[in-house]
Protein backbone atom coordinates (compact mmCIF):
# COMPACT_ATOMS: atom_id res chain seq x y z
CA UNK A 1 0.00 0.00 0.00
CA UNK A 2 1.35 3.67 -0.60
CA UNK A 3 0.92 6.23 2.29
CA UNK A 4 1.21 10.10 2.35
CA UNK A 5 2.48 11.33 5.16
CA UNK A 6 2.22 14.72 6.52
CA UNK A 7 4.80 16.07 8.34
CA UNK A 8 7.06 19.13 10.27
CA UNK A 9 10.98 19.30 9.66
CA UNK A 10 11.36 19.29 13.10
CA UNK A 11 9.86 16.80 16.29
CA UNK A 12 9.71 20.37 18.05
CA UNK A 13 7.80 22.05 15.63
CA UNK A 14 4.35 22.87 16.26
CA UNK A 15 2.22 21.90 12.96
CA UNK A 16 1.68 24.90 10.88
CA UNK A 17 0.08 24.77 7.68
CA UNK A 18 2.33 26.94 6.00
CA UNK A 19 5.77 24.34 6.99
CA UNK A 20 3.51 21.14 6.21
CA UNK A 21 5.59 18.77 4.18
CA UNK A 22 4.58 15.27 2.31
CA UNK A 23 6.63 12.04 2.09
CA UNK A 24 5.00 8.90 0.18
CA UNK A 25 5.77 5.30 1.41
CA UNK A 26 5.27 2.38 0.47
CA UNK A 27 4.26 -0.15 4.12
CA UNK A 28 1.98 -2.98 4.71
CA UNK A 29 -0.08 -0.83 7.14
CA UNK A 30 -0.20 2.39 8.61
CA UNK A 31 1.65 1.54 11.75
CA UNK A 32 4.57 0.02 9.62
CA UNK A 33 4.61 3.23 7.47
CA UNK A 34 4.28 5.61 11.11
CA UNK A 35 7.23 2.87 12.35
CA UNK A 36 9.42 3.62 9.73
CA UNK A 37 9.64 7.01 9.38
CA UNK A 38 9.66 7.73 13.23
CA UNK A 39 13.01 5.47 13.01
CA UNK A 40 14.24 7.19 9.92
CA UNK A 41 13.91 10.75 10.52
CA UNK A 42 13.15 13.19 13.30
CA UNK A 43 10.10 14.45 11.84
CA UNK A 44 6.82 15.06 13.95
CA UNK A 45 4.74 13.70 11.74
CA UNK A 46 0.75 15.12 11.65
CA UNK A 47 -1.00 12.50 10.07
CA UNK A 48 -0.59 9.68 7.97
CA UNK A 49 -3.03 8.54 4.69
CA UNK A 50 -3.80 5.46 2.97
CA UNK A 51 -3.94 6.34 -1.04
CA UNK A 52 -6.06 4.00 -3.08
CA UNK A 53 -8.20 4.24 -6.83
CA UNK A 54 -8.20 7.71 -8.12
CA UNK A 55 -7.06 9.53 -5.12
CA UNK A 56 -3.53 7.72 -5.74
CA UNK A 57 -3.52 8.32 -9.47
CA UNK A 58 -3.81 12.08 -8.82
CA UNK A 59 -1.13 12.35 -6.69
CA UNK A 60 0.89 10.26 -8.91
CA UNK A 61 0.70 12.75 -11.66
CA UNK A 62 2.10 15.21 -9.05
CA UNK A 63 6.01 16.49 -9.79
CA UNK A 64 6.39 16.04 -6.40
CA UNK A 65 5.09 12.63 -6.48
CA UNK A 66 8.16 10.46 -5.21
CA UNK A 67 8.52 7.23 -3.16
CA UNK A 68 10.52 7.67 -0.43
CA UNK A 69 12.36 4.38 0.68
CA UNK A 70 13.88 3.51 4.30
CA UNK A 71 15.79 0.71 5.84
CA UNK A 72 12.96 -1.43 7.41
């Protein structure tokens, strides 16, 4: 399954709309994909989202559309 994720830079960071960032993952679940990038980066992350059918063909004709991979 692919995942966005919605993050800040920083743990510290209080979410703002405005410093928002998105990853994309591919996990088995949403606590594999919350797992792995909790042990991959430092990033408070503000919610994580499932992308199936046409929701994950529209982000995949994003620029920005990229799968991020970490060491599991």
């Amino acid at each position: 399954m692919i995942f966005k994720v919605l993050y800040q830079p920083a743990e510290d960071e209080s979410p703002r709309r405005e410093t928002t960032r998105s990853l994309y993952l591919e996990a088995e679940n949403e606590v594999e994909a919350r797992s792995l990038v909790s042990k991959n980066t430092k990033y408070n992350i503000e919610f994580i989202e499932e992308l199936t059918g046409k929701h994950l063909e529209y982000e995949q004709k994003s620029p920005d559309f990229k799968l991020t991979e970490f060491n599991k």
